[in-house]
N, C-alpha and C. Protein backbone atom coordinates (compact mmCIF):
# COMPACT_ATOMS: atom_id res chain seq x y z
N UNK A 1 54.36 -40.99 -21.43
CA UNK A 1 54.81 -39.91 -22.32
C UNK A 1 53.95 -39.89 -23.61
N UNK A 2 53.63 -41.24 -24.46
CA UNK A 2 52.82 -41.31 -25.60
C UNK A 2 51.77 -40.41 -25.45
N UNK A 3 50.96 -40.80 -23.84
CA UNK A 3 49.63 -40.56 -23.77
C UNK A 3 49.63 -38.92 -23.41
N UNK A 4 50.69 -38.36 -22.93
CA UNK A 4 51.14 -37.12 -22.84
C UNK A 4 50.62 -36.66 -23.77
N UNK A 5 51.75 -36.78 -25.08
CA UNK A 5 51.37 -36.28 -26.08
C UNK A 5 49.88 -36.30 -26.91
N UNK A 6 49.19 -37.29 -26.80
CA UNK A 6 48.01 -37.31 -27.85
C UNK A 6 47.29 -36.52 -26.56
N UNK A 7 47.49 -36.60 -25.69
CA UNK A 7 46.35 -35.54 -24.85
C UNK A 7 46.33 -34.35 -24.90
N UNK A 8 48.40 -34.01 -25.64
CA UNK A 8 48.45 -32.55 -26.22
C UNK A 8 47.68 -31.98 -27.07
N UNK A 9 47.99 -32.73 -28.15
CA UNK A 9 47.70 -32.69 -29.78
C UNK A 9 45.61 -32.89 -29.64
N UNK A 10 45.24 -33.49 -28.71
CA UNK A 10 43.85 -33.41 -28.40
C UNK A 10 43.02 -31.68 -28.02
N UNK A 11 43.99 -31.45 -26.82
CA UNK A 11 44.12 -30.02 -26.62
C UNK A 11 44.40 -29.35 -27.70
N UNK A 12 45.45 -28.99 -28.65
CA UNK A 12 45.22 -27.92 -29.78
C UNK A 12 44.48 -28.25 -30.13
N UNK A 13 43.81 -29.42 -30.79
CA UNK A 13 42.53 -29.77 -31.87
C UNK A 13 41.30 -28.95 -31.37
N UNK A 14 41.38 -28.81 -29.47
CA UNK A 14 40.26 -28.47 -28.93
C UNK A 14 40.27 -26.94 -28.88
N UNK A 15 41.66 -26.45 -28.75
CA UNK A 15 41.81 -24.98 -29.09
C UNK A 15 41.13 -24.19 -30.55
N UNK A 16 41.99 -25.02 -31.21
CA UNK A 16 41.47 -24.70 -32.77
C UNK A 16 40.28 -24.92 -32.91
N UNK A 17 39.38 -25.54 -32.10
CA UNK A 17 38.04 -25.63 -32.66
C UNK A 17 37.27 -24.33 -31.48
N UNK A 18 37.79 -24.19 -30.63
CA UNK A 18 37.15 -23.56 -30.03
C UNK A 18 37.55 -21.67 -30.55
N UNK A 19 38.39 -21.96 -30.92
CA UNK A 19 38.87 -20.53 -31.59
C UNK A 19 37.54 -20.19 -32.79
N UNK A 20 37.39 -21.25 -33.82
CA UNK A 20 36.68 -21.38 -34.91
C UNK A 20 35.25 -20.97 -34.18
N UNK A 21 34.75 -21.45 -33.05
CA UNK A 21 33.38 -21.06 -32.57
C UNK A 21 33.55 -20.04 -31.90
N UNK A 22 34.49 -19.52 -31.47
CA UNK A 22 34.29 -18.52 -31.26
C UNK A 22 33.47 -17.16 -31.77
N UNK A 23 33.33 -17.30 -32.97
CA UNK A 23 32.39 -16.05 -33.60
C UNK A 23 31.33 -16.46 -33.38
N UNK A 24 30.61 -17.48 -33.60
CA UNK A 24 29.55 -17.36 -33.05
C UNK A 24 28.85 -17.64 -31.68
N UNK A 25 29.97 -18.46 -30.33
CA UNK A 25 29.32 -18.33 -29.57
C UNK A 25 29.99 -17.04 -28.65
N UNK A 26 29.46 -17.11 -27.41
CA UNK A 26 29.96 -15.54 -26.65
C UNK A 26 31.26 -16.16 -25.86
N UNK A 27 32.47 -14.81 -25.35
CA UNK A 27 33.50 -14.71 -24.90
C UNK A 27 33.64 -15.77 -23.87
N UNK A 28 32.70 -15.08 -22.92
CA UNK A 28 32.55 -15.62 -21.43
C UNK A 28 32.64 -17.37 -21.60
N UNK A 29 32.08 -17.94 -22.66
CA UNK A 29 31.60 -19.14 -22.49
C UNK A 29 33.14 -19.97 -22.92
N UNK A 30 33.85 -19.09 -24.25
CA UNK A 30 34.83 -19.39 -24.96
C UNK A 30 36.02 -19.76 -23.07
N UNK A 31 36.06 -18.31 -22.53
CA UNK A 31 37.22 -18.49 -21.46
C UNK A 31 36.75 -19.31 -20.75
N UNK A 32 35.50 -19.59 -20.22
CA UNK A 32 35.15 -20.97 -19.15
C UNK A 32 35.88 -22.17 -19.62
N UNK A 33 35.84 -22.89 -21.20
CA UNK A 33 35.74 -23.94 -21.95
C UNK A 33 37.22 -23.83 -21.43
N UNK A 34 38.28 -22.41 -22.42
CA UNK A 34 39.74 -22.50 -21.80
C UNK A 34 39.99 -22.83 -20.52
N UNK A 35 39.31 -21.97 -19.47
CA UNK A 35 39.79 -22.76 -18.32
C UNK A 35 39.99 -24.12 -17.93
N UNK A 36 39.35 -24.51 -18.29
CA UNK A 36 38.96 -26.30 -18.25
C UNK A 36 39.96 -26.63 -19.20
N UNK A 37 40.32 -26.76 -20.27
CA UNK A 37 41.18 -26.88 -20.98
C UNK A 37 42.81 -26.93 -19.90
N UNK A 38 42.59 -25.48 -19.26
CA UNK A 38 44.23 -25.60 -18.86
C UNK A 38 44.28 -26.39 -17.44
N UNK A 39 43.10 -26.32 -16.98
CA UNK A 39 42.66 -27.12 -15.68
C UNK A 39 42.89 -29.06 -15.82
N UNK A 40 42.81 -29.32 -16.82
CA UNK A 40 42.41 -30.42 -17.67
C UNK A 40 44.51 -30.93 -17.75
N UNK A 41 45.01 -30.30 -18.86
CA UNK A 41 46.54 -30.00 -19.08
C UNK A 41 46.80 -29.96 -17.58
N UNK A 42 47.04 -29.11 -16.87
CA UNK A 42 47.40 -29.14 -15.18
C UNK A 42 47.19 -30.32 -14.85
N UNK A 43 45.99 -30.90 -14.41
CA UNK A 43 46.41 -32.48 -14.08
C UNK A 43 46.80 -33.47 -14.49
N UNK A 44 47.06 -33.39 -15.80
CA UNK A 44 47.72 -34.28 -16.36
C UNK A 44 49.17 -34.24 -16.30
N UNK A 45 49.58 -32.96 -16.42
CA UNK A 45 51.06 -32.86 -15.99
C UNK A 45 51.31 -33.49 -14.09
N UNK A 46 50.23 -32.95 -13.78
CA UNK A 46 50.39 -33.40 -12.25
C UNK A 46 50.83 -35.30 -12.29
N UNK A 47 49.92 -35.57 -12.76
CA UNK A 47 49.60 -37.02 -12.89
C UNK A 47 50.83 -37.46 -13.15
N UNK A 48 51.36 -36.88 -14.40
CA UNK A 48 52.76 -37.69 -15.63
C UNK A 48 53.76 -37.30 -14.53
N UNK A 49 53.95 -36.40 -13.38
CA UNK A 49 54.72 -35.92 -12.48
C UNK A 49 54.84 -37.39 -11.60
């Protein structure tokens, strides 16, 4: 459960930063990174399952 969480709180940090680059890098690259992001979250819930 600990490791749950800091893998959350890792994820927003990675949101928020990727939000912030967003202006300067392009869309396409921004939603790939998200995918992986929720791809990333998904197995970990799988896992903690």
């Amino acid at each position: 459960m600990i490791k749950k969480s800091n893998k959350l709180k890792l994820s927003k940090r990675a949101t928020k930063r990727l939000l912030a680059t967003s202006r300067k890098k392009n869309l396409t690259r921004l939603k790939f990174e998200a995918l992986i992001l929720l791809r990333s979250d998904l197995t970990c819930q799988i896992v903690s399952q």
